[in-house]
C-alpha atoms as a PDB file:
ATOM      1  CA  UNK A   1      -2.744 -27.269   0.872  1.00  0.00           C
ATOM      2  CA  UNK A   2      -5.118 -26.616  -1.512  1.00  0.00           C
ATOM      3  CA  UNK A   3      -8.964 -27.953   0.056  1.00  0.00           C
ATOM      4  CA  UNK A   4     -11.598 -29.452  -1.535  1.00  0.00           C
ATOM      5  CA  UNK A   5     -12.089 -32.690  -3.557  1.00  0.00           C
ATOM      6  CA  UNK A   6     -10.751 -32.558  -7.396  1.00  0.00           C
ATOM      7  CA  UNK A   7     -13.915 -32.792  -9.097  1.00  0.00           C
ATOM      8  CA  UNK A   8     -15.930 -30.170  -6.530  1.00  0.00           C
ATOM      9  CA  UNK A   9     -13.964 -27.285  -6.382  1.00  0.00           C
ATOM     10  CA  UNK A  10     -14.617 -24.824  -8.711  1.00  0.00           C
ATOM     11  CA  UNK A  11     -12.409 -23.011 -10.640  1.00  0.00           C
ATOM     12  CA  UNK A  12     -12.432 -19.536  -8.570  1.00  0.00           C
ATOM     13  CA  UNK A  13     -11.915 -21.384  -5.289  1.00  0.00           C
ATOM     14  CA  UNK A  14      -9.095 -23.368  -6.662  1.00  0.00           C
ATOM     15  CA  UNK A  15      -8.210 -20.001  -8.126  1.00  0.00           C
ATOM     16  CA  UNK A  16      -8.238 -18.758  -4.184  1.00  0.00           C
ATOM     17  CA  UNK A  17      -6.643 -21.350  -2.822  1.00  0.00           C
ATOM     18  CA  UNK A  18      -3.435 -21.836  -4.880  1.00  0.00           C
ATOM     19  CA  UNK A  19      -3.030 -17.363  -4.863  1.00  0.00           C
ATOM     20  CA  UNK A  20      -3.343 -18.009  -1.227  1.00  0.00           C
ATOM     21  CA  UNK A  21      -1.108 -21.160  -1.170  1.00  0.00           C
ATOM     22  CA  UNK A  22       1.864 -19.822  -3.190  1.00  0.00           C
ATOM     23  CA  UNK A  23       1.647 -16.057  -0.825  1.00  0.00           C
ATOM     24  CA  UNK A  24       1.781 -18.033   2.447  1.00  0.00           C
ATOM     25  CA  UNK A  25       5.264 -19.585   0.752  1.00  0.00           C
ATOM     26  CA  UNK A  26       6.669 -16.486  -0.355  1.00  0.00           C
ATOM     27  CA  UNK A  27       5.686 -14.973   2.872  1.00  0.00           C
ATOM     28  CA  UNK A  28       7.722 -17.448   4.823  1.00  0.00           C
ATOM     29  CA  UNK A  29      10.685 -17.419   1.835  1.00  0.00           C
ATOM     30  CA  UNK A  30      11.166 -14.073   2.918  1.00  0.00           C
ATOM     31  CA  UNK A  31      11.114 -14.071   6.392  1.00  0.00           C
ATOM     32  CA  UNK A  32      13.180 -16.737   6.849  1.00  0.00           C
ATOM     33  CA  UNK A  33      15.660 -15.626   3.646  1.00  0.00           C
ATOM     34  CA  UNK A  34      18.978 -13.459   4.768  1.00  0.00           C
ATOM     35  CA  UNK A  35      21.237 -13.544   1.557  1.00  0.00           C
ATOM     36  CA  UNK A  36      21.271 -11.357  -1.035  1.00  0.00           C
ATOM     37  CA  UNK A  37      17.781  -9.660  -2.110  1.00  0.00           C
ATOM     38  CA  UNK A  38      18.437 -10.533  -5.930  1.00  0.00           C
ATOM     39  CA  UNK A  39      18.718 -14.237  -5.262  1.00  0.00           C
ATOM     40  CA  UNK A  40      15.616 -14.098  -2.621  1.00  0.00           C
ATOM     41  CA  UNK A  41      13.723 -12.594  -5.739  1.00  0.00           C
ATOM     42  CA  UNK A  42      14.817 -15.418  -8.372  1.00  0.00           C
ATOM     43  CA  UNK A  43      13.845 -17.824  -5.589  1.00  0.00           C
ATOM     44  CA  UNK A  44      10.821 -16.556  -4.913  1.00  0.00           C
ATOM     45  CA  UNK A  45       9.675 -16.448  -8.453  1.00  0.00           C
ATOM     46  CA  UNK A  46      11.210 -19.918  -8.745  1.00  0.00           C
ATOM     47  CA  UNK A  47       9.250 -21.553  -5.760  1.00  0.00           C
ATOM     48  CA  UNK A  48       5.959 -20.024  -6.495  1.00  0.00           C
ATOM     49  CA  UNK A  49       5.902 -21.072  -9.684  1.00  0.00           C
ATOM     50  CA  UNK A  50       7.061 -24.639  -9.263  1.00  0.00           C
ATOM     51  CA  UNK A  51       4.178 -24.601  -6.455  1.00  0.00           C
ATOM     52  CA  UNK A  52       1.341 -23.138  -8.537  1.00  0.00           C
ATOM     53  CA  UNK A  53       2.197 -25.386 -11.299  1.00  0.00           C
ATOM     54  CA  UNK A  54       2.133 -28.307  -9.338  1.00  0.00           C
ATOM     55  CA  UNK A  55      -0.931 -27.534  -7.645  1.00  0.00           C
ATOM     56  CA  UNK A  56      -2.765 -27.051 -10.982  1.00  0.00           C
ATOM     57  CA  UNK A  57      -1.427 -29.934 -12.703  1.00  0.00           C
ATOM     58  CA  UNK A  58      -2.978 -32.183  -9.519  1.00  0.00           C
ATOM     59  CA  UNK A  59      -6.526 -30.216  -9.776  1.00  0.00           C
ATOM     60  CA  UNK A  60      -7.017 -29.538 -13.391  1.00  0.00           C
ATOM     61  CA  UNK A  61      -4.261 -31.645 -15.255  1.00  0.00           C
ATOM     62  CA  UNK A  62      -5.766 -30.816 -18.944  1.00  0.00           C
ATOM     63  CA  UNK A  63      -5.955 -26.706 -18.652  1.00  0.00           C
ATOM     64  CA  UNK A  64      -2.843 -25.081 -20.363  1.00  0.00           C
ATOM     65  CA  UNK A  65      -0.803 -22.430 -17.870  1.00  0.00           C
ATOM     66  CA  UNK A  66       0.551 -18.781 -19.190  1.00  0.00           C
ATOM     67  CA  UNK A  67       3.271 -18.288 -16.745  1.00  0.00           C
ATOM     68  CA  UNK A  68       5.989 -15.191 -16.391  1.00  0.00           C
ATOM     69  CA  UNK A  69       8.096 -17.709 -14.868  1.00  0.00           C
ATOM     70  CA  UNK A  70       7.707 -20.488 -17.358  1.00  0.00           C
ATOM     71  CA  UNK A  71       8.377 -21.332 -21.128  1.00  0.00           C
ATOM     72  CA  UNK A  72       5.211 -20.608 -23.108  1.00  0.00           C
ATOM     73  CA  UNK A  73       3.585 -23.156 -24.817  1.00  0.00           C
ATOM     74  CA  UNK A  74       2.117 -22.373 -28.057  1.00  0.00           C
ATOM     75  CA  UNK A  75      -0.356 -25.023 -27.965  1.00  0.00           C
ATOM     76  CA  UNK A  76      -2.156 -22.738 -25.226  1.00  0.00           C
ATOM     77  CA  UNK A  77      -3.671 -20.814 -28.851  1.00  0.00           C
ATOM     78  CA  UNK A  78      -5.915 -23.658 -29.599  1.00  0.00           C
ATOM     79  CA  UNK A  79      -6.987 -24.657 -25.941  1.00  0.00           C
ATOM     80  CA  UNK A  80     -10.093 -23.932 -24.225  1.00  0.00           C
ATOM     81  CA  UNK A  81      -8.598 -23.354 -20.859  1.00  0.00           C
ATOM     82  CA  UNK A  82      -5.580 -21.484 -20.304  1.00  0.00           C
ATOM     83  CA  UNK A  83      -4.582 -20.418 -16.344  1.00  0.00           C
ATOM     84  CA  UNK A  84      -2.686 -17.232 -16.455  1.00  0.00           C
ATOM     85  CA  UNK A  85      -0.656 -16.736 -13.860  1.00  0.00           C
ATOM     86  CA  UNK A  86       1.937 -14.326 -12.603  1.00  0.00           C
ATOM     87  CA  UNK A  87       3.738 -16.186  -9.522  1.00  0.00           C
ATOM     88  CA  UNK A  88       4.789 -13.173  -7.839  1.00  0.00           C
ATOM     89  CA  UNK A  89       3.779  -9.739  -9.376  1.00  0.00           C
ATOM     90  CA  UNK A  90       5.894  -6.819  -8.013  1.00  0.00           C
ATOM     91  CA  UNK A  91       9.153  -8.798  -7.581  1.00  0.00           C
ATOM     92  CA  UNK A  92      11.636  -6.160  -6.824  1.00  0.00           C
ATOM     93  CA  UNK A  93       8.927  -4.717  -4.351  1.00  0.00           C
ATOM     94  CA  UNK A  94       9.364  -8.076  -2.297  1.00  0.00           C
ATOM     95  CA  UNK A  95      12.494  -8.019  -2.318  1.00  0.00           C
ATOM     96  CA  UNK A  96      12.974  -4.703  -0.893  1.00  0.00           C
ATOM     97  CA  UNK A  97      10.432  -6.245   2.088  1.00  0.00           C
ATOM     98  CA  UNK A  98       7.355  -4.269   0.718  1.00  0.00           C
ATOM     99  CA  UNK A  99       3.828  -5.059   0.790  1.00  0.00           C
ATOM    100  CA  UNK A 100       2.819  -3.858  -2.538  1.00  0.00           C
ATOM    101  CA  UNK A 101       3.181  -7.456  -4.272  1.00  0.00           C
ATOM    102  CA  UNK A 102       0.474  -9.886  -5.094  1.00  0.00           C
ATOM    103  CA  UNK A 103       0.334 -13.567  -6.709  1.00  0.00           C
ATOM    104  CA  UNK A 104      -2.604 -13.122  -9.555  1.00  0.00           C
ATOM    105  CA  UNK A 105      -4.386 -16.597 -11.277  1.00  0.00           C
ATOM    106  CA  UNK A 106      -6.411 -16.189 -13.477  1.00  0.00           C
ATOM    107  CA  UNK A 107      -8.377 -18.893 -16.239  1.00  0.00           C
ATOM    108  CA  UNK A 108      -9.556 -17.613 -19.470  1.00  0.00           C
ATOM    109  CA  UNK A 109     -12.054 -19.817 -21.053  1.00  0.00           C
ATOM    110  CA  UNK A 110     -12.610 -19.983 -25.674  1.00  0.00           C
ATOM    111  CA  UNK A 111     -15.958 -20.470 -24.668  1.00  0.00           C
ATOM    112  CA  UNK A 112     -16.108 -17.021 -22.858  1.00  0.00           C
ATOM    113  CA  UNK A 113     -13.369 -16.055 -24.809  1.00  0.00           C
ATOM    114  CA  UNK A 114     -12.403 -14.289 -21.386  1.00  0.00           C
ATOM    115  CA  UNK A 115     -11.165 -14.224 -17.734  1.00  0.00           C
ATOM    116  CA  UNK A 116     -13.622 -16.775 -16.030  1.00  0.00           C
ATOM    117  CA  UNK A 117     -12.596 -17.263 -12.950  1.00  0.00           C
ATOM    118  CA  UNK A 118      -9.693 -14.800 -10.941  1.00  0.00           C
ATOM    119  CA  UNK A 119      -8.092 -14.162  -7.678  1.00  0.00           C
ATOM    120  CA  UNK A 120      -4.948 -11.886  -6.352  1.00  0.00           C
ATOM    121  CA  UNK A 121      -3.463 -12.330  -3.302  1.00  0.00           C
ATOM    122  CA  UNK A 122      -1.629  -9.558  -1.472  1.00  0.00           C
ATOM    123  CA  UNK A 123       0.686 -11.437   1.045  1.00  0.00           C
ATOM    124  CA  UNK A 124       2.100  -8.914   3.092  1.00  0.00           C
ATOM    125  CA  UNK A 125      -1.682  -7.065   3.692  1.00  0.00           C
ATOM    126  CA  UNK A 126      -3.656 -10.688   3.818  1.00  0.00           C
ATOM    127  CA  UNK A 127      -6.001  -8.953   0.948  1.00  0.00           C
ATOM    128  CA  UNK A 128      -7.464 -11.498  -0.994  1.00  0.00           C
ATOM    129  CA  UNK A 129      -9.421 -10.746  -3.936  1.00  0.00           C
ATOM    130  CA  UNK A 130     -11.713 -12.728  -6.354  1.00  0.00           C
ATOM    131  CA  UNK A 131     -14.453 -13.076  -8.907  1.00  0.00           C
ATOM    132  CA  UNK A 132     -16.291 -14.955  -7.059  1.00  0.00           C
ATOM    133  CA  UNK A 133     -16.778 -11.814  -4.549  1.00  0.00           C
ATOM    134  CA  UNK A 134     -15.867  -9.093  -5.493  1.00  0.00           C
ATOM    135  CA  UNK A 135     -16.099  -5.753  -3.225  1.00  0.00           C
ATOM    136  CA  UNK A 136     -18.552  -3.065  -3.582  1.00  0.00           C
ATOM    137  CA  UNK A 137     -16.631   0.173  -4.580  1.00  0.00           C
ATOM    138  CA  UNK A 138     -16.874   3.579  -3.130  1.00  0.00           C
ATOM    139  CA  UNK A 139     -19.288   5.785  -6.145  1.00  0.00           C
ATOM    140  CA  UNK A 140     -16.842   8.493  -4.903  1.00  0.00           C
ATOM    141  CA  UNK A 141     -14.124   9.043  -2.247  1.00  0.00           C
ATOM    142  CA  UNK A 142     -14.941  11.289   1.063  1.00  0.00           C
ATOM    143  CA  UNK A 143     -11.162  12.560   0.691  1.00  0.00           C
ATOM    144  CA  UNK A 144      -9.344  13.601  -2.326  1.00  0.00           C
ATOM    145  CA  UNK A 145      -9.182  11.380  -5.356  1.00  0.00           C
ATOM    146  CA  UNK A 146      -6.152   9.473  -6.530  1.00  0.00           C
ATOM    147  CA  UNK A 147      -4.445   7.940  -9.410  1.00  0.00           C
ATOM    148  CA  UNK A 148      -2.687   4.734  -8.789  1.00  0.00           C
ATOM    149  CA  UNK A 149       0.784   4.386 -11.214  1.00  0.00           C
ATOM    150  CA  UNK A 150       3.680   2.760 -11.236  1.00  0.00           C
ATOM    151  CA  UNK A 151       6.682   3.505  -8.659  1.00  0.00           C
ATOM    152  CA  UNK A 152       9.029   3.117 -11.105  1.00  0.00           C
ATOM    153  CA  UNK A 153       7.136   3.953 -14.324  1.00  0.00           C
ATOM    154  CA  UNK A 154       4.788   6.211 -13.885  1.00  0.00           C
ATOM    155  CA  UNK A 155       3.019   7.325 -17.604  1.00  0.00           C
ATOM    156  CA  UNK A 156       5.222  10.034 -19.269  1.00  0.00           C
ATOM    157  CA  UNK A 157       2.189  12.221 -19.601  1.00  0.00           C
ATOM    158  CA  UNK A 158       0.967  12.320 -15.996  1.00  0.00           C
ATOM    159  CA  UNK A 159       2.260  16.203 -15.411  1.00  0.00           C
ATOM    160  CA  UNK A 160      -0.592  16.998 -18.167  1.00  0.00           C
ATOM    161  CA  UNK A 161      -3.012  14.380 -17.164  1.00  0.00           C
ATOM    162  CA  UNK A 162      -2.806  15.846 -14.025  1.00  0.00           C
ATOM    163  CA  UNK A 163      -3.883  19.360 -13.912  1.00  0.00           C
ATOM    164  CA  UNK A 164      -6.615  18.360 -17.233  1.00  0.00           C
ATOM    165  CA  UNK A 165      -8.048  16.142 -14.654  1.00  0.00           C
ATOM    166  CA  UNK A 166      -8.248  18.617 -11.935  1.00  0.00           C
ATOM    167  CA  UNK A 167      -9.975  21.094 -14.284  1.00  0.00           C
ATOM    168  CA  UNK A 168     -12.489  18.581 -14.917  1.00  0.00           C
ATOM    169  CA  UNK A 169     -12.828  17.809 -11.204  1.00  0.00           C
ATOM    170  CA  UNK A 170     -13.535  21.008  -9.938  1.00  0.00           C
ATOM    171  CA  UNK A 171     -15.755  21.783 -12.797  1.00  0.00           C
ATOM    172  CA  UNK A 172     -17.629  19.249 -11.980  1.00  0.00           C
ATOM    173  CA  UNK A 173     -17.932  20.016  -7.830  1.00  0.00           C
ATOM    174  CA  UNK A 174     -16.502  16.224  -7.644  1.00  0.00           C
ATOM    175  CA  UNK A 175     -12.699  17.410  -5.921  1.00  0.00           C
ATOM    176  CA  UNK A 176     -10.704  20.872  -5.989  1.00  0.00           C
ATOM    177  CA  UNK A 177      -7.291  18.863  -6.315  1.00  0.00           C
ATOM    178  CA  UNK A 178      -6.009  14.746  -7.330  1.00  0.00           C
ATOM    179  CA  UNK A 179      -3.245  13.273  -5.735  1.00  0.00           C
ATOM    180  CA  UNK A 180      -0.877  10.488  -6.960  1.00  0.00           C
ATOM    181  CA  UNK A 181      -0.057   7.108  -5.207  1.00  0.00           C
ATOM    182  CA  UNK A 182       3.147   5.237  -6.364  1.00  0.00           C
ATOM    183  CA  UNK A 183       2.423   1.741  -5.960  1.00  0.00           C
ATOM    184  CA  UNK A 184       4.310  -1.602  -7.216  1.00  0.00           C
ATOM    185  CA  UNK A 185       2.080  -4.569  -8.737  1.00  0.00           C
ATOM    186  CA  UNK A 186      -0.402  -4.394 -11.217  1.00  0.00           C
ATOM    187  CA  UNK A 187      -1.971  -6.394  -8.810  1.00  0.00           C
ATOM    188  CA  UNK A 188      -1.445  -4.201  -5.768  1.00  0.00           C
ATOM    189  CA  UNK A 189      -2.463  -0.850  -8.140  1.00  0.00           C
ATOM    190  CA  UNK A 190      -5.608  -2.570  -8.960  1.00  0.00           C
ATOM    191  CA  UNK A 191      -6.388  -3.216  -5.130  1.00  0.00           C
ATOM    192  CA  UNK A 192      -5.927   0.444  -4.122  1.00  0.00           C
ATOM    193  CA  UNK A 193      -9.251   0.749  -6.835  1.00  0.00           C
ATOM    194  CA  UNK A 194     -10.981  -1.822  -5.174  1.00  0.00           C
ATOM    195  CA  UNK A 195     -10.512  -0.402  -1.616  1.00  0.00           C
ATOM    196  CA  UNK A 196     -11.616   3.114  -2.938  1.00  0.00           C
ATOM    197  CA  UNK A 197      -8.084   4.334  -2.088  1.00  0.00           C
ATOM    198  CA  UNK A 198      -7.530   5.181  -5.741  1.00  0.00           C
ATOM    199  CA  UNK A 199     -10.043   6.068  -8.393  1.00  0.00           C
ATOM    200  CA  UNK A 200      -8.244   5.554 -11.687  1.00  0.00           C
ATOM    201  CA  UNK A 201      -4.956   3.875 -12.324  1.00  0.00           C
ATOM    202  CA  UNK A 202      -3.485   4.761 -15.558  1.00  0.00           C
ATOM    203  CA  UNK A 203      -0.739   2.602 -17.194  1.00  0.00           C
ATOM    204  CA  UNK A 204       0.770   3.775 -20.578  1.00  0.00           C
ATOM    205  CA  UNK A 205       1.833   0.264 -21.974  1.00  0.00           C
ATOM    206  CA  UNK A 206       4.235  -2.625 -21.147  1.00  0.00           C
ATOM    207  CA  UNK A 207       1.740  -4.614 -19.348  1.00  0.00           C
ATOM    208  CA  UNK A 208       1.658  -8.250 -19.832  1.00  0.00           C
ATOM    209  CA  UNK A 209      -1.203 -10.314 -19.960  1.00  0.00           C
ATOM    210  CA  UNK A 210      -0.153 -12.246 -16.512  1.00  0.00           C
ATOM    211  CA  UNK A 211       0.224  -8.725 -15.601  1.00  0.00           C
ATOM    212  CA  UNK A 212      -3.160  -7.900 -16.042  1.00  0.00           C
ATOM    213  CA  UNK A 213      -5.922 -10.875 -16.378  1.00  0.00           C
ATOM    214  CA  UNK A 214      -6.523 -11.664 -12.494  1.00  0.00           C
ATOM    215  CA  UNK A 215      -6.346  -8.519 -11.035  1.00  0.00           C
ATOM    216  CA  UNK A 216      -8.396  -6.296 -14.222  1.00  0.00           C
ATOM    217  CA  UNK A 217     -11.013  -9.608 -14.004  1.00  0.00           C
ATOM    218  CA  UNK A 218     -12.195  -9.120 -10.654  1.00  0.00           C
ATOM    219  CA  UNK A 219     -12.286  -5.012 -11.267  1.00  0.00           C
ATOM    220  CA  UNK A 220     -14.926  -5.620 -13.956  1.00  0.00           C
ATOM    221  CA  UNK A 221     -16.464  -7.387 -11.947  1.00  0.00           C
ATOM    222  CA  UNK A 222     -16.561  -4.865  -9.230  1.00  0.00           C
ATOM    223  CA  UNK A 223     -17.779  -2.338 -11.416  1.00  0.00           C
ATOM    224  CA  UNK A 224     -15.185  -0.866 -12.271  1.00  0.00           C
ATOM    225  CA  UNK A 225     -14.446   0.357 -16.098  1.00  0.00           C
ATOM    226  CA  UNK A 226     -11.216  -1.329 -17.759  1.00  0.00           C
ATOM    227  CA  UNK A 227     -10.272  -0.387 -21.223  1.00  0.00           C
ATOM    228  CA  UNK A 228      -7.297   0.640 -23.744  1.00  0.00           C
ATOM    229  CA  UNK A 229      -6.670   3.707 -23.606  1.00  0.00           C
ATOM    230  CA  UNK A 230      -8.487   3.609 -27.211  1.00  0.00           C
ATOM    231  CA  UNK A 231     -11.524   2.500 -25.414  1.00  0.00           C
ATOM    232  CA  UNK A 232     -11.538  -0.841 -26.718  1.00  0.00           C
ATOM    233  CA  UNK A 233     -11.856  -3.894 -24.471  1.00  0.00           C
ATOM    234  CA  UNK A 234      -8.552  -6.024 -23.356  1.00  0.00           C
ATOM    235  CA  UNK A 235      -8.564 -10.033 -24.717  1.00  0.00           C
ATOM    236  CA  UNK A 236      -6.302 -12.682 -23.324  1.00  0.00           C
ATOM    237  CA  UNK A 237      -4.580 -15.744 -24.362  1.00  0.00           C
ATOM    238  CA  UNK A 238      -2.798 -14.092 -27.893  1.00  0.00           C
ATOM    239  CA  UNK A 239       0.172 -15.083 -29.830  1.00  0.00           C
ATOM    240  CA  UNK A 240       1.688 -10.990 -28.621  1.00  0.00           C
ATOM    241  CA  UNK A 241       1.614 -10.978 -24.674  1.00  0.00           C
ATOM    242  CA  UNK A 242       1.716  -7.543 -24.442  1.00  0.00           C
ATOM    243  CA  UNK A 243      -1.003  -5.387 -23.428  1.00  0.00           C
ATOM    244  CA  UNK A 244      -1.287  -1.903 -25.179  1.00  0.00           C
ATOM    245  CA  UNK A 245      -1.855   1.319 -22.701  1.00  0.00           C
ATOM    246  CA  UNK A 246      -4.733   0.586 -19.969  1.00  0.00           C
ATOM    247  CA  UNK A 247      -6.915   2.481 -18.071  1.00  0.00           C
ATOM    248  CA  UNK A 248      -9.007   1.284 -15.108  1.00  0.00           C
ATOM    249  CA  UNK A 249     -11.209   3.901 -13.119  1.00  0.00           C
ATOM    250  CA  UNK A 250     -14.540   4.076 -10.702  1.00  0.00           C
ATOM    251  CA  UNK A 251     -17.388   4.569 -13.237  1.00  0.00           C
ATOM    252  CA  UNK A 252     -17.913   8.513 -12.183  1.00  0.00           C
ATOM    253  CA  UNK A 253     -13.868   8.876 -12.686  1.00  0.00           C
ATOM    254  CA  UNK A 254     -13.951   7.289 -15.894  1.00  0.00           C
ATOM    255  CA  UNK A 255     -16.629   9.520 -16.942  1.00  0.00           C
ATOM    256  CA  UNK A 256     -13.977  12.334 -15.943  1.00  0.00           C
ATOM    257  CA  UNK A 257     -11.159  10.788 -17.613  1.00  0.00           C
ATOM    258  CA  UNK A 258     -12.842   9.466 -21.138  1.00  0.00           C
ATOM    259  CA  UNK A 259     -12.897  13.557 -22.359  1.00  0.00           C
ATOM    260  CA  UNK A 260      -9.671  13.432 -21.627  1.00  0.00           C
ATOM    261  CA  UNK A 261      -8.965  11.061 -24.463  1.00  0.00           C
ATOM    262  CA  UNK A 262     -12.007  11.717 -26.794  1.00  0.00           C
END
C-alpha cells in the first residue's frame, strides 16, 4: 500500500502515500456504503484513521501522531516528531457525496519547530498536493477574484470585508467586483488557492491544528502568505489545539487585504 523501503522513503513521500492510501479507502467506503450517511461518516473517520495510524506506526514507529480521530497524547509536547493528521477533513461534505473533502498529514519537526513535510489529498477530484511540489500560483486571476470560506461558517464580517475589498480592488485597476466560493475542508479551501480559483480564504477562528498544518504547509510553500489575522505566524504541536482567526491569500491579494486589518 504504501511503496518504498522503511528506511528510504522520505517523510513527504510517505506523507503522499498514506493521504493517498487512506482517500482511495474512503473513496471505495462510500461507494460501496448504502446505510445511513451519519454512520458512513463515523466509519469513514473510523477506517481512515485506524489505516493512517497503522501505516505510520509500520514506517516511522517512534514519531508521535496528532489525530482528530484519536486520544491525544500529551507526551507529543516534548517529542521531536509529531504527524498531524486529520483522517478525513470535511466529513459532513462526504457524507452528503461531495468532493470538497481531503485527508491532510502533516509532520512538524522541534528542530524546525514547524510543518516539515505535508500532503492533502482530495479524493473525489484525484488532487494531490505536497511540499515536496508544490504548484506555481497564478500572480493574479484572468477572471474575477474570489474568497474561499466556509459553507457553513462563513466569517461574520464578510458583508463588510466584502465591499472594503472591492474598493481596494478597483482602486487599484486589479478587479471592478470579488466573488465568494462556499467550499467545505480546510483542505479543499486551501486547494481552490493553489489552483488560482480563489485568491484569499479568510477564516475567523475555530480552526484546529489538524485542520490547518498540511494543507497551510504546502501554501507557504507555494508562495502563498498565511498568517493570523494579527499578522503573526501560525505554530503547531501546542498544549491549546485551536488556531486563532487565519488568513491565507496570493501575495498581490494579501497586499490588498493587510490595509484592511492595519
Amino acid at each position: 500500500m504504501v511503496k518504498g523501503n522503511k528506511l528510504s522513503i522520505t517523510d513527504v513521500e510517505l506523507a503522499q502515500q498514506i493521504a493517498v492510501a487512506a482517500g482511495k479507502l474512503l473513496l471505495t467506503l462510500r461507494e460501496d456504503f448504502s446505510g445511513d450517511l451519519d454512520e458512513l461518516r463515523d466509519l469513514g473517520d473510523a477506517n481512515a484513521q485506524k489505516l493512517i495510524a497503522q501505516l505510520l506506526a509500520e514506517h516511522r514507529p517512534a514519531d508521535l501522531v496528532l489525530s482528530e480521530e484519536a486520544v491525544d497524547d500529551s507526551d507529543r509536547l516534548q517529542a521531536d516528531r509529531v504527524w498531524i493528521i486529520d483522517p478525513l477533513d470535511g466529513t459532513w461534505e462526504y457524507g452528503e457525496g461531495r468532493t470538497d473533502w481531503a485527508v491532510h498529514i502533516a509532520l512538524w519537526q522541534r528542530a524546525a519547530d514547524d510543518i516539515t513535510a505535508a500532503a492533502i489529498y482530495l479524493p473525489a477530484t484525484a488532487q494531490l498536493f505536497s511540499t515536496q511540489l508544490p504548484p506555481v500560483v497564478p500572480a493574479w486571476p484572468a477572471t474575477p477574484p474570489k474568497i474561499v470560506v466556509s459553507r457553513t461558517r462563513p466569517p461574520k464580517n464578510l458583508a463588510t470585508i466584502k465591499p472594503q475589498l472591492e474598493q481596494l480592488l478597483q482602486a487599484a485597476n486589479l478587479a471592478d467586483t470579488l466573488e465568494i466560493l462556499e467550499v467545505g475542508s480546510a483542505g479543499a479551501k486551501t486547494a481552490a488557492l493553489l489552483t488560482g480559483e480563489a485568491q484569499l480564504y479568510i477564516h475567523d477562528g475555530g480552526l484546529s491544528e489538524w485542520d490547518a498544518a498540511a494543507p497551510f504547509a504546502i501554501a507557504k510553500a507555494a508562495g502563498i502568505i498565511v498568517k493570523h489575522a494579527d499578522g503573526t505566524e501560525l505554530k503547531y504541536n501546542k498544549a491549546e489545539v485551536k488556531l486563532a482567526a487565519v488568513y491565507l491569500a496570493s501575495p498581490k491579494m494579501a497586499e490588498i487585504y493587510e490595509q484592511i486589518l492595519l
